[in-house]
N, C-alpha and C. Protein backbone atom coordinates (compact mmCIF):
# COMPACT_ATOMS: atom_id res chain seq x y z
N UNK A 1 9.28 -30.87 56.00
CA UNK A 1 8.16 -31.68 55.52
C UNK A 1 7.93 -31.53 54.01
N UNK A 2 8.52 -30.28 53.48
CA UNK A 2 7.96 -29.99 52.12
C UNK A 2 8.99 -29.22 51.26
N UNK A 3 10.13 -30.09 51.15
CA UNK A 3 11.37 -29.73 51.03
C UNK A 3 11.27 -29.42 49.16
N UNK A 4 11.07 -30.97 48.89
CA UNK A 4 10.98 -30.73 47.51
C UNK A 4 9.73 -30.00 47.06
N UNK A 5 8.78 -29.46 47.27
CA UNK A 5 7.84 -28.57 46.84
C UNK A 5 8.20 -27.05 46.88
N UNK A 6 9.67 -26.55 48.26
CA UNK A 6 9.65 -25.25 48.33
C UNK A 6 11.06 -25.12 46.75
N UNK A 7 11.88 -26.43 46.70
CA UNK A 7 12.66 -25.88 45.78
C UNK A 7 12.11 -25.57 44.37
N UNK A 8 11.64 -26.26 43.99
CA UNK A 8 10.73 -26.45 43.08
C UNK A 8 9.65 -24.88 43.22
N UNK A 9 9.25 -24.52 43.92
CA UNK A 9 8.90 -22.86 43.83
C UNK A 9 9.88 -21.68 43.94
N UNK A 10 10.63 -22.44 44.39
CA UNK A 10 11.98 -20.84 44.26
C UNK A 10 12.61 -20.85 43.13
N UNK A 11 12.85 -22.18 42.34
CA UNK A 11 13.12 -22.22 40.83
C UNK A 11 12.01 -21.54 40.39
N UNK A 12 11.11 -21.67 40.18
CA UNK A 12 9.87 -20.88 39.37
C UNK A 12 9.53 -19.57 39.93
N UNK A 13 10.54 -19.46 40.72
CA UNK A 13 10.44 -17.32 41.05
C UNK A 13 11.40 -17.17 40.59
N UNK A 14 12.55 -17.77 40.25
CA UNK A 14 13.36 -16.97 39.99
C UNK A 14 13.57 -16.85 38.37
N UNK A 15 12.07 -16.95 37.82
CA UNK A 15 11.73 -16.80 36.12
C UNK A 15 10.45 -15.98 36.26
N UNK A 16 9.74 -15.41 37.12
CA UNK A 16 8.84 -15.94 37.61
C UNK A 16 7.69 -14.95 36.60
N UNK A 17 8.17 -13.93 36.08
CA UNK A 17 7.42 -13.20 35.01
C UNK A 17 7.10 -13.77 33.86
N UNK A 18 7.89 -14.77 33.36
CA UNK A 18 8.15 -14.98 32.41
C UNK A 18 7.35 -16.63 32.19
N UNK A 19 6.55 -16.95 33.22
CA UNK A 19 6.20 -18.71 32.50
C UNK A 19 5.00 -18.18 31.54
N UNK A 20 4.06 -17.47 31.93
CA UNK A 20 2.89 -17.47 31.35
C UNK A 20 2.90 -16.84 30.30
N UNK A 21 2.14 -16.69 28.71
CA UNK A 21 2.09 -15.82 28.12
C UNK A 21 1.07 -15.38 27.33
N UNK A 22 0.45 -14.60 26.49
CA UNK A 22 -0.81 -14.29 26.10
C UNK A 22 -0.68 -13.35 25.24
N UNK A 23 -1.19 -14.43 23.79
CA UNK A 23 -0.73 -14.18 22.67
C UNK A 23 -1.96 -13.37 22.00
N UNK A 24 -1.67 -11.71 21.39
CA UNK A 24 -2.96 -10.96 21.01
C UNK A 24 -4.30 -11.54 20.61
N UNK A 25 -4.05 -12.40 19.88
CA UNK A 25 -5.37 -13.09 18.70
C UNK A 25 -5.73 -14.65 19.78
N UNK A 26 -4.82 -14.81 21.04
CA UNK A 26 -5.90 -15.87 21.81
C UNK A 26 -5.89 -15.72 23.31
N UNK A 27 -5.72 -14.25 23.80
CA UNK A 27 -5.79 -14.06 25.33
C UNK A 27 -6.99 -14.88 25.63
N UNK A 28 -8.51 -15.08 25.28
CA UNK A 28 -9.62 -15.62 26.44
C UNK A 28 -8.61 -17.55 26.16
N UNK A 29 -8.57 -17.64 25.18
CA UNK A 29 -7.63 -19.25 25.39
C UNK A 29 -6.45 -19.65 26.20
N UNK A 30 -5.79 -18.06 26.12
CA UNK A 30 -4.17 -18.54 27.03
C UNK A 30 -4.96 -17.91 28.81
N UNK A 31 -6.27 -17.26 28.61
CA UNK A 31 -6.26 -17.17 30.20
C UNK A 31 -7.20 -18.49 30.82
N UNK A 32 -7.66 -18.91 30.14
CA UNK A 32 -8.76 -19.61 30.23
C UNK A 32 -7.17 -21.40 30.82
N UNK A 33 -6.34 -21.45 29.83
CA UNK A 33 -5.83 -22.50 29.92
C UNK A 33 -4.68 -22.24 31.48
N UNK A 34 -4.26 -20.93 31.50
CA UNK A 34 -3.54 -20.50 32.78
C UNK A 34 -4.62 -20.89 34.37
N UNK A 35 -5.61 -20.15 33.92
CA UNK A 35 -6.72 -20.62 35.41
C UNK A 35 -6.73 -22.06 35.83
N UNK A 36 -5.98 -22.86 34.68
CA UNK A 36 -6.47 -24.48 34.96
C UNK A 36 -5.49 -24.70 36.38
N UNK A 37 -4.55 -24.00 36.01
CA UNK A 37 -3.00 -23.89 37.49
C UNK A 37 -3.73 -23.39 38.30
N UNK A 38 -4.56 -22.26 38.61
CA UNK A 38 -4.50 -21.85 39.70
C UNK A 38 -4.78 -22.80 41.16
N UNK A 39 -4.11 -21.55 41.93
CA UNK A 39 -4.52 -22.51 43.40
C UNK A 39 -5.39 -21.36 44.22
N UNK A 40 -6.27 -21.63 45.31
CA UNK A 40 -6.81 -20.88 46.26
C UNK A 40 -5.90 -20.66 47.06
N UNK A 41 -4.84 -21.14 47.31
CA UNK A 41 -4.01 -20.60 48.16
C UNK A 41 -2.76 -19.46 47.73
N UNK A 42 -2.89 -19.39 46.39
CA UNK A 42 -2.11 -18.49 45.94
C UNK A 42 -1.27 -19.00 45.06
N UNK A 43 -0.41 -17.76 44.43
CA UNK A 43 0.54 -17.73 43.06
C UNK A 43 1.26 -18.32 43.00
N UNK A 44 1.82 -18.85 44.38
CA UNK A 44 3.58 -19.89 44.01
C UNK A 44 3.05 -21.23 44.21
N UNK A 45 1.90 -21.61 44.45
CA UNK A 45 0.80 -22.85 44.15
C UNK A 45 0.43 -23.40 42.78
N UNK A 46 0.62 -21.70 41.94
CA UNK A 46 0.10 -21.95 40.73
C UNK A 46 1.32 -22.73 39.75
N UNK A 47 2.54 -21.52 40.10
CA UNK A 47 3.59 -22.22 39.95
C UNK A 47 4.16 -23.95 39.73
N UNK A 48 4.02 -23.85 41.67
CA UNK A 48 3.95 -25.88 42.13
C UNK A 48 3.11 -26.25 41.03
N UNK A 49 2.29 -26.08 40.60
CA UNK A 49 1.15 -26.67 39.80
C UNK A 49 1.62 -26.82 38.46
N UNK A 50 1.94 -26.07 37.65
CA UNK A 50 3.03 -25.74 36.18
C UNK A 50 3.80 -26.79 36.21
N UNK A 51 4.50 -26.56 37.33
CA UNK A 51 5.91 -27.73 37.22
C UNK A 51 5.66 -28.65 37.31
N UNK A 52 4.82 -29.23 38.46
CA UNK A 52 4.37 -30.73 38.42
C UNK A 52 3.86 -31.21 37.82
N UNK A 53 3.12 -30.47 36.98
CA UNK A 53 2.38 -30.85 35.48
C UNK A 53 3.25 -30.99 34.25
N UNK A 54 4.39 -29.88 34.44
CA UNK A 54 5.62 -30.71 33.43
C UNK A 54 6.07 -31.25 33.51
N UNK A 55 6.59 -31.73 34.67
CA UNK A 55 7.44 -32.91 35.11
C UNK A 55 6.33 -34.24 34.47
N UNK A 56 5.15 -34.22 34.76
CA UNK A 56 4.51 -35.47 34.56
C UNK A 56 4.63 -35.33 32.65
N UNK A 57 4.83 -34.72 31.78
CA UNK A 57 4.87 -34.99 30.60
C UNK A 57 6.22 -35.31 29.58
N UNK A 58 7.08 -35.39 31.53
CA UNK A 58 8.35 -35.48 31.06
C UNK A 58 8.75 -34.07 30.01
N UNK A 59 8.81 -33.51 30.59
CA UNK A 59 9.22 -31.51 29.83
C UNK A 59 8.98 -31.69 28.82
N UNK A 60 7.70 -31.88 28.37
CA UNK A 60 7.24 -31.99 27.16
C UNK A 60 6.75 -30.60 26.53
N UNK A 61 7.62 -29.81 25.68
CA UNK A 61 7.42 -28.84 24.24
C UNK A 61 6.03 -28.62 24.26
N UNK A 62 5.46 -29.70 23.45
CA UNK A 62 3.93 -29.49 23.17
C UNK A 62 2.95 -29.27 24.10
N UNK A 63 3.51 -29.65 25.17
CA UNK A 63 2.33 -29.45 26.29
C UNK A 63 2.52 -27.62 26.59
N UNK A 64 4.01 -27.70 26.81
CA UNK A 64 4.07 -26.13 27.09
C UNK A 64 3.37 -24.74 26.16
N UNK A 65 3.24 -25.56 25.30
CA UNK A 65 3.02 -25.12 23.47
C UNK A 65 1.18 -24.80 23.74
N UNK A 66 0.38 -25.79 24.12
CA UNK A 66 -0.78 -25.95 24.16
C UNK A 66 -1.40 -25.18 25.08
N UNK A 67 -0.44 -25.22 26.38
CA UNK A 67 -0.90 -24.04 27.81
C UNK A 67 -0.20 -23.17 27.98
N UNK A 68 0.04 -22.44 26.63
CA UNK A 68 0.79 -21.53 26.98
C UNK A 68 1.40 -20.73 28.08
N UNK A 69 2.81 -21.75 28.01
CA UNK A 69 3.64 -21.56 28.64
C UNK A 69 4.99 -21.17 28.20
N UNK A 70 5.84 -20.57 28.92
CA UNK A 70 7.06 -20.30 27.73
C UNK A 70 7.64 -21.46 28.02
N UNK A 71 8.34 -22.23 27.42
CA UNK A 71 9.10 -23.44 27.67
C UNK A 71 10.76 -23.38 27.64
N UNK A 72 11.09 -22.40 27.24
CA UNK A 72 12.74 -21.77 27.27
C UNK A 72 12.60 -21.16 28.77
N UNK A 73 11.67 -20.53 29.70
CA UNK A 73 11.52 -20.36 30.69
C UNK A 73 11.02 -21.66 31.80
N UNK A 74 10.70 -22.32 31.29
CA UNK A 74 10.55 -23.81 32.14
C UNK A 74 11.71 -24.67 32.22
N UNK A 75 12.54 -24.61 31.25
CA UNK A 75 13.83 -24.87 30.96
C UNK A 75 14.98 -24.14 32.16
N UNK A 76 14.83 -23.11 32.05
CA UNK A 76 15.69 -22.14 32.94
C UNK A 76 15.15 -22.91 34.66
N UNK A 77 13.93 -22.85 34.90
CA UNK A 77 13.53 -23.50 36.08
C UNK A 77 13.51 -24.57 36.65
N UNK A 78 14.16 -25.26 35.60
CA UNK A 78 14.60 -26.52 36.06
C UNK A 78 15.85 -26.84 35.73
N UNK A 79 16.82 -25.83 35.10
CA UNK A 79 18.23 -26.02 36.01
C UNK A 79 18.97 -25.33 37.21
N UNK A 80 18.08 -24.12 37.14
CA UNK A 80 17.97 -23.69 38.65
C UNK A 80 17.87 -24.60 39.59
N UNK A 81 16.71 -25.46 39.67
CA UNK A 81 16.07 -26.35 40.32
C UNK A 81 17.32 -27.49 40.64
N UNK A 82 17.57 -27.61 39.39
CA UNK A 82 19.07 -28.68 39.21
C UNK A 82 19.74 -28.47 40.72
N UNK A 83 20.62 -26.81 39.89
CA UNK A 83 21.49 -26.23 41.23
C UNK A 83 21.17 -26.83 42.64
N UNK A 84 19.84 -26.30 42.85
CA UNK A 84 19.13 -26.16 43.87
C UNK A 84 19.37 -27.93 44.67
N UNK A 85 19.07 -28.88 43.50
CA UNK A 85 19.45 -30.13 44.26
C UNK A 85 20.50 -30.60 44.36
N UNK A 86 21.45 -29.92 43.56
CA UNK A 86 22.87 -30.18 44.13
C UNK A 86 23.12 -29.57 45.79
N UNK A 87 22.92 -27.96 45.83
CA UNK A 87 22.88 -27.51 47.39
C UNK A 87 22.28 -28.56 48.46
N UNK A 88 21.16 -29.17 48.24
CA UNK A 88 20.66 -29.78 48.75
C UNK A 88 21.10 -30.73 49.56
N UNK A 89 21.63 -31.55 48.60
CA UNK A 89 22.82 -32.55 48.52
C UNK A 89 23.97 -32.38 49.44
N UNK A 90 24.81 -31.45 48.60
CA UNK A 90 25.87 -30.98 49.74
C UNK A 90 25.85 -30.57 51.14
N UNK A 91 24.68 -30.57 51.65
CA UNK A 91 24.50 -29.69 53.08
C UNK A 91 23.39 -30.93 53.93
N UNK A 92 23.93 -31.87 52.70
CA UNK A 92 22.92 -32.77 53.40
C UNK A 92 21.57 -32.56 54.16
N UNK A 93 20.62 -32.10 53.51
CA UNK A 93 19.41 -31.62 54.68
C UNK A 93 18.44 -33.79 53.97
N UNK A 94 17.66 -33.70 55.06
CA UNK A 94 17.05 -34.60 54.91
C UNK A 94 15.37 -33.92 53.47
N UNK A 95 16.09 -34.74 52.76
CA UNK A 95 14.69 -34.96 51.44
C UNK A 95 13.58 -35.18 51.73
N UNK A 96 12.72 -34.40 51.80
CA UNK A 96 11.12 -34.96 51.90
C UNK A 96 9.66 -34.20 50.80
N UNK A 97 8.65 -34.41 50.76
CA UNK A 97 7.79 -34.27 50.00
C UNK A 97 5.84 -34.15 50.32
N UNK A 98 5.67 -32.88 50.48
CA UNK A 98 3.99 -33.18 50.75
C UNK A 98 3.60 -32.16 50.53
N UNK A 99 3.44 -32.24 49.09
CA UNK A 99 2.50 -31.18 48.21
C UNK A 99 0.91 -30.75 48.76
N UNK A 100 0.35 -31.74 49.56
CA UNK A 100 -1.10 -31.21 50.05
C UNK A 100 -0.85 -30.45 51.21
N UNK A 101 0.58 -30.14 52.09
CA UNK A 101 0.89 -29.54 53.48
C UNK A 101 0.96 -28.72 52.77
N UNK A 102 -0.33 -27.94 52.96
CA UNK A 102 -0.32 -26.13 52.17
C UNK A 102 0.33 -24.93 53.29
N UNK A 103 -0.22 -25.33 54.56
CA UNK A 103 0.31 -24.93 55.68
C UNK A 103 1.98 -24.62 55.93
N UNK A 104 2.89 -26.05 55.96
CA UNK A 104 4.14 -26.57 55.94
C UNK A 104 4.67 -25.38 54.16
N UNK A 105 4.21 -25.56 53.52
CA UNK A 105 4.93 -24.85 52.68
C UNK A 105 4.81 -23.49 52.47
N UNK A 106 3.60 -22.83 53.04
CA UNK A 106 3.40 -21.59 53.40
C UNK A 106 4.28 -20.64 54.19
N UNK A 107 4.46 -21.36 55.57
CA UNK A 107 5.04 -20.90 56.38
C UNK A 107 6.64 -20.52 55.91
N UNK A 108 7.17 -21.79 55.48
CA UNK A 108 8.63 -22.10 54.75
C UNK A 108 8.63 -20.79 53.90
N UNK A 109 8.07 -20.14 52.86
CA UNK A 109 7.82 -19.58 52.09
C UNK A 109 7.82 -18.28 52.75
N UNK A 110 6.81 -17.51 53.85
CA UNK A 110 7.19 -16.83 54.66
C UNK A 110 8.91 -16.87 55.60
N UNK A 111 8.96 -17.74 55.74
CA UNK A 111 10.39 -17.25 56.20
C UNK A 111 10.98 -16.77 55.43
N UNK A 112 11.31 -17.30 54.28
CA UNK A 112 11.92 -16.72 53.46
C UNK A 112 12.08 -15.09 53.19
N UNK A 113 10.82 -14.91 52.88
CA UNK A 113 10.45 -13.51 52.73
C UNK A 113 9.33 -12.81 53.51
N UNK A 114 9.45 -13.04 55.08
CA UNK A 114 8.87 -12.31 55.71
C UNK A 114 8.25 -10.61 55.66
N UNK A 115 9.51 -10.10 55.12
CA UNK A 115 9.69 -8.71 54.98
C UNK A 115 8.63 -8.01 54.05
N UNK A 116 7.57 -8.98 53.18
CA UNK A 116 7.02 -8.95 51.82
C UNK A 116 5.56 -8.68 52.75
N UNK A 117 4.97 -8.42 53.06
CA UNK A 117 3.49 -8.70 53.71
C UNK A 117 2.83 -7.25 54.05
N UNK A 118 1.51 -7.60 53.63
CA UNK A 118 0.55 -6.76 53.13
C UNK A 118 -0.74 -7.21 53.66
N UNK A 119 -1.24 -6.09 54.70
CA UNK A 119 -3.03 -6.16 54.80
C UNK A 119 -3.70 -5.48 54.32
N UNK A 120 -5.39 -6.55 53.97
CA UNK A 120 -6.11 -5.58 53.03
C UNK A 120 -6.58 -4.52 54.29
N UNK A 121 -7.43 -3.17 53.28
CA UNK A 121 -7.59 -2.10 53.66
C UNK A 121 -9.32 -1.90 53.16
N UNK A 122 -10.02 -0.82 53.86
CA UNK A 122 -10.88 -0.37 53.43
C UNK A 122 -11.52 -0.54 51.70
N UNK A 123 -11.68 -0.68 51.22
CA UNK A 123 -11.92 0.01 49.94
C UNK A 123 -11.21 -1.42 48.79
N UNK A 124 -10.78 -2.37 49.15
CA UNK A 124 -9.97 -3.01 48.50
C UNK A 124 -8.20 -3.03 48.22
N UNK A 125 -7.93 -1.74 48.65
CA UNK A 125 -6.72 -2.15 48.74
C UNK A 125 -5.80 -2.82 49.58
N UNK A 126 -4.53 -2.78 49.45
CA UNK A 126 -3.38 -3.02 50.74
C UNK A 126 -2.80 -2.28 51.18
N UNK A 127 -2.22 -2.46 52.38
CA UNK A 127 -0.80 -1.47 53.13
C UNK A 127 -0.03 -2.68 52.98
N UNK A 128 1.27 -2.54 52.27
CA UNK A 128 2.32 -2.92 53.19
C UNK A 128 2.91 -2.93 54.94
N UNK A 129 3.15 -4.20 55.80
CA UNK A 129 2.77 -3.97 56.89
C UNK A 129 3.89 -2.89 57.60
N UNK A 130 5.15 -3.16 57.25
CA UNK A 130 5.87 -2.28 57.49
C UNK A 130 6.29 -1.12 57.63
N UNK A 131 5.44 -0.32 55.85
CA UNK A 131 6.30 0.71 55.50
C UNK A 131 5.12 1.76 55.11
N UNK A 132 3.68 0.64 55.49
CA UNK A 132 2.51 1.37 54.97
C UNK A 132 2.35 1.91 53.73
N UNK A 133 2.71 1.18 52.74
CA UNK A 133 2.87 1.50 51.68
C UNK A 133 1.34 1.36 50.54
N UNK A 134 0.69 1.71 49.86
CA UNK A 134 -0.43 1.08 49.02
C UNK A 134 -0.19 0.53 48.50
N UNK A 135 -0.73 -0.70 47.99
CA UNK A 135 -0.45 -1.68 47.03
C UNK A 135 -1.56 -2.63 46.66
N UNK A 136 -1.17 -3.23 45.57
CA UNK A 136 -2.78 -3.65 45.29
C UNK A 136 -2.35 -4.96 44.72
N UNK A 137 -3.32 -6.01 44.36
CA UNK A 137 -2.94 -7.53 44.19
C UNK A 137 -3.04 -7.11 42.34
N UNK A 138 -2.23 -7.99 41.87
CA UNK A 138 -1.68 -7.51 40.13
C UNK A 138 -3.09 -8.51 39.58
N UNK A 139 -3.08 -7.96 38.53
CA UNK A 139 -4.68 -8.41 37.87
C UNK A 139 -4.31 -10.37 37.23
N UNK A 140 -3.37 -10.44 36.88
CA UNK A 140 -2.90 -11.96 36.67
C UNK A 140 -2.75 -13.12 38.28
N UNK A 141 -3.16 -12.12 39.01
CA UNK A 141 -2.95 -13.28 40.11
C UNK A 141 -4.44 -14.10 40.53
N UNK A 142 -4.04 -15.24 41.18
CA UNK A 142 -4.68 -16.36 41.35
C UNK A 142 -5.83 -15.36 42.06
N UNK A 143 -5.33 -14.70 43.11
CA UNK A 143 -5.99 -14.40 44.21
C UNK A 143 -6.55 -12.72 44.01
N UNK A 144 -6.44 -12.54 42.58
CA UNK A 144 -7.42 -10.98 42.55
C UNK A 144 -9.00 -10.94 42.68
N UNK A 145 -9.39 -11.94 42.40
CA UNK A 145 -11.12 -11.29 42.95
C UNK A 145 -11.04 -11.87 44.37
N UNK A 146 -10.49 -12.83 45.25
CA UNK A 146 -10.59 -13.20 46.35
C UNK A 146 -10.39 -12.13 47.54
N UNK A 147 -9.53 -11.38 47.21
CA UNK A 147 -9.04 -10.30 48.66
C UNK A 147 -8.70 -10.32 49.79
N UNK A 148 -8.13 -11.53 49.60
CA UNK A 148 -7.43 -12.61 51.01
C UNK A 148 -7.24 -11.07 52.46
N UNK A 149 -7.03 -11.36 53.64
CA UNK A 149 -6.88 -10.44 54.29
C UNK A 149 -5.47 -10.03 54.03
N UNK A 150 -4.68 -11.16 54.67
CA UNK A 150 -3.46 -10.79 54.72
C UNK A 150 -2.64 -12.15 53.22
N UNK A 151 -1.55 -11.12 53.36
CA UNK A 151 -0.87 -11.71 52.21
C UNK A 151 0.53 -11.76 52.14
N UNK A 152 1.13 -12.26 51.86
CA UNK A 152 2.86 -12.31 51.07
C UNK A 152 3.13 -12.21 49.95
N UNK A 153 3.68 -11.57 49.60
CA UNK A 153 4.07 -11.30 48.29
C UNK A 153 5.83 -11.55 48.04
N UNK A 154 5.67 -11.99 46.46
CA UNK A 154 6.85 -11.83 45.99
C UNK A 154 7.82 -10.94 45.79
N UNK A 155 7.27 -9.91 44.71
CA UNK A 155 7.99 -8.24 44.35
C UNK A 155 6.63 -7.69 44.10
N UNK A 156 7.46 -6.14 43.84
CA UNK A 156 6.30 -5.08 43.72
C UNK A 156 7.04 -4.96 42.07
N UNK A 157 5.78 -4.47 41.55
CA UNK A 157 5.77 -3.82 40.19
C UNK A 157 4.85 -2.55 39.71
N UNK A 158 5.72 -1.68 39.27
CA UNK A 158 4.54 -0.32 39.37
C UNK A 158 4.60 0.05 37.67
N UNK A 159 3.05 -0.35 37.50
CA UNK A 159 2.68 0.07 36.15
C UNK A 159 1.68 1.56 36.26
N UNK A 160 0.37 1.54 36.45
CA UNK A 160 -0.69 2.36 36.62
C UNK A 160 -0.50 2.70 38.21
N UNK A 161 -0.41 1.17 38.57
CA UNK A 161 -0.58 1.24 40.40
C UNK A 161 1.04 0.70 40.83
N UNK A 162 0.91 0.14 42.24
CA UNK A 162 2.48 -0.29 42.94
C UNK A 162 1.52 -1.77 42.65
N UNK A 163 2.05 -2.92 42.21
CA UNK A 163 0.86 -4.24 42.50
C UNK A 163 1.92 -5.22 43.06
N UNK A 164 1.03 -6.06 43.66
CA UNK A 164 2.40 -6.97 44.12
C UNK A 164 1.88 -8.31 42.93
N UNK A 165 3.62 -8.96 43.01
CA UNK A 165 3.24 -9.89 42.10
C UNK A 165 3.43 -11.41 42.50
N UNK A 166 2.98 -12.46 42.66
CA UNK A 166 3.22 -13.36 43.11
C UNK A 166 2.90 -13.74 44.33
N UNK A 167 1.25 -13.91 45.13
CA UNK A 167 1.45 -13.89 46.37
C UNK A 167 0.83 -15.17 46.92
N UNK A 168 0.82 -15.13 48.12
CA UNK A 168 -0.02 -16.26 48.73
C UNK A 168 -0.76 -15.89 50.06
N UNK A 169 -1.35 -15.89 50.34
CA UNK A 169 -2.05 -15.83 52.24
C UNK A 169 -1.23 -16.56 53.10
N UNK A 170 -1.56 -16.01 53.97
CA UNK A 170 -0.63 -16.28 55.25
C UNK A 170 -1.66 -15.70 56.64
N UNK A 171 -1.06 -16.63 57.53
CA UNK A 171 -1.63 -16.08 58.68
C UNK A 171 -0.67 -15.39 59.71
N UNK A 172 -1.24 -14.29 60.12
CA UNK A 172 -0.61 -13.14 61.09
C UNK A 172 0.29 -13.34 61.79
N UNK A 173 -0.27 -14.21 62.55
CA UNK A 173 0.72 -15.19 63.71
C UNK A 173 1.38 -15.45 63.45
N UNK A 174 1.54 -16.42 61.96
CA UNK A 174 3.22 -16.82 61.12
C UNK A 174 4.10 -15.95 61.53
N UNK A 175 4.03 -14.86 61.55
CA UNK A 175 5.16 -13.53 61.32
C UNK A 175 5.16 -13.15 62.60
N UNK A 176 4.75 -13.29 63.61
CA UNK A 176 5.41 -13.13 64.98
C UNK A 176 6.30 -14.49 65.48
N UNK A 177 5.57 -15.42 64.85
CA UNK A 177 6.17 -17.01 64.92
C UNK A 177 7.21 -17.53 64.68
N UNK A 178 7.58 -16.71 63.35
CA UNK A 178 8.33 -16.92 62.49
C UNK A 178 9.71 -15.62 62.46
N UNK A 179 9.26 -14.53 62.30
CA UNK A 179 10.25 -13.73 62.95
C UNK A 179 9.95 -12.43 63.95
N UNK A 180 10.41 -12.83 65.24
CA UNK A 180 9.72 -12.13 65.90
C UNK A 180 10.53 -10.83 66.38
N UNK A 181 11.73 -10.90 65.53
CA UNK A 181 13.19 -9.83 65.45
C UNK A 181 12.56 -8.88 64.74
N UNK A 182 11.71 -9.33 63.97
CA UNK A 182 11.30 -8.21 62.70
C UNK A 182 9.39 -7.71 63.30
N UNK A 183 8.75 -8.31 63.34
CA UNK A 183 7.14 -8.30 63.46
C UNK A 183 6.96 -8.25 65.24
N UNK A 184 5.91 -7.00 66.14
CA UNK A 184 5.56 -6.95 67.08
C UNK A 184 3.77 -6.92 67.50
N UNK A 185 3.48 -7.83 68.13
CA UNK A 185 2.03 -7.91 68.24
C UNK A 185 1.36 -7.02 67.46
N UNK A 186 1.52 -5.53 67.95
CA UNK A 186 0.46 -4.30 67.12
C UNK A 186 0.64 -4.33 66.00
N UNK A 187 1.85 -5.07 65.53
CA UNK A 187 1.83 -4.86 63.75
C UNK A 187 1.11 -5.87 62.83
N UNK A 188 0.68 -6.57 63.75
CA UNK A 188 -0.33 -7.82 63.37
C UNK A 188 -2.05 -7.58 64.33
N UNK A 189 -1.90 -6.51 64.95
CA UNK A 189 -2.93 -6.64 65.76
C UNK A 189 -4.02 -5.43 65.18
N UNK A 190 -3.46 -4.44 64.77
CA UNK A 190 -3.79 -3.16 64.12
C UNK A 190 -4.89 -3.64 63.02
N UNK A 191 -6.24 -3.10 63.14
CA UNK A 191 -7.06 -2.89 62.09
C UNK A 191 -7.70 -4.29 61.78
N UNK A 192 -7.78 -5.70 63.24
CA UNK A 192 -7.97 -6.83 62.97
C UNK A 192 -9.19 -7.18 62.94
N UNK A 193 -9.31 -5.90 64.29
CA UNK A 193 -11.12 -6.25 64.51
C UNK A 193 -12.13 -5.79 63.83
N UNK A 194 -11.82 -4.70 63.04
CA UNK A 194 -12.43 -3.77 62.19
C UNK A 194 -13.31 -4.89 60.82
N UNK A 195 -14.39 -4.46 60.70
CA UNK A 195 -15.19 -5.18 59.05
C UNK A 195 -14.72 -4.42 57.79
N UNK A 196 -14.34 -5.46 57.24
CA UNK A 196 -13.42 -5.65 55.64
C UNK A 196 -14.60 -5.77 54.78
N UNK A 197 -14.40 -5.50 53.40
CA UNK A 197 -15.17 -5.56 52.27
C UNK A 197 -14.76 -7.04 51.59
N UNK A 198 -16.13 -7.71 51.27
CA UNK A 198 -15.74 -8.75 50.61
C UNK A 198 -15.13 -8.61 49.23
N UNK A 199 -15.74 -7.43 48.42
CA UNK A 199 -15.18 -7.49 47.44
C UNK A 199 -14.75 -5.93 47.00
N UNK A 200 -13.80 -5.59 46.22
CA UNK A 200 -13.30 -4.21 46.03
C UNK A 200 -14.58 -3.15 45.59
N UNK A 201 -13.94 -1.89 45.87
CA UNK A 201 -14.66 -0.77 45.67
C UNK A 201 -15.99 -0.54 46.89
């Protein structure tokens, strides 16, 4: 259902540190112009959002210039993307498009990287579901004051803390749904019924 929206986000992970940037003498301007992307549903939304906004200026320099964006990195993501529609092509899958199926591209997105998922915890943080690991949502993401329950993430990055970078919400069920080789009821069932903090600390 949401073919061209997931390629179009796996091109923009696979730069994916690198679109935004924030220049000493105008961080409240380059964060202020980054929030305009965000999505409530998360980071590779924000992404979808970047691109489709360049695409509409026809990869326009100045625009990238104005929202600070790197544009030698938007460049890279759209010949990835290229690749990506050549594969496409060759394996013949049927083309389709529906950027508002937040659901449909969520899930897609979880398959991918099932293995990535994290519930919140007491106190504001996360476990990784697997490996029980701590981890915490990275301060540039869409979804840091929100505290979604559960989450997917892209990679981990350990500066001060382990943070994950790049994530989106997801629901539990996806991951028994979706791979049920890997995920068993209790690992989605553990700590469900329990009251969460709306907001950290």
């Amino acid at each position: 259902d949401c073919l061209e929206e997931v390629i179009t986000i796996i091109s923009m992970l696979s730069v994916n540190n690198s679109i935004f940037y924030r220049p000493k003498d105008k961080k409240v301007m380059a964060d202020t112009a980054h929030q305009s992307f965000h999505s409530s549903f998360g980071d590779h939304f924000t992404l979808l959002n970047v691109y489709n906004q360049w695409v509409e200026t026809d990869f326009n320099t100045q625009w990238c210039f104005e929202n600070f964006i790197q544009h030698r990195s938007m460049m890279r993501a759209r010949d990835v993307r290229e690749q990506l529609d050549g594969l496409v092509d060759r394996v013949e899958l049927n083309r389709s498009s529906n950027p508002n199926d937040h659901i449909s591209i969520r899930k897609a997105i979880t398959a991918g990287f099932f293995y990535h998922t994290a519930k919140l915890q007491k106190g504001g943080s996360y476990r990784t579901v697997k490996h029980s690991q701590s981890v915490h949502i990275h301060p540039s993401s869409a979804l840091f004051d929100d505290l979604p329950r559960w989450v997917l993430y892209h990679e981990l990055v350990f500066t001060s803390k382990e943070y994950m970078r790049q994530i989106i919400i997801i629901n539990p069920e996806w991951l028994i749904e979706i791979a049920p080789h890997y995920y068993k009821k209790k690992d989605i069932l553990d700590n469900s019924t329990k009251k969460l903090p709306k907001t950290a600390g």
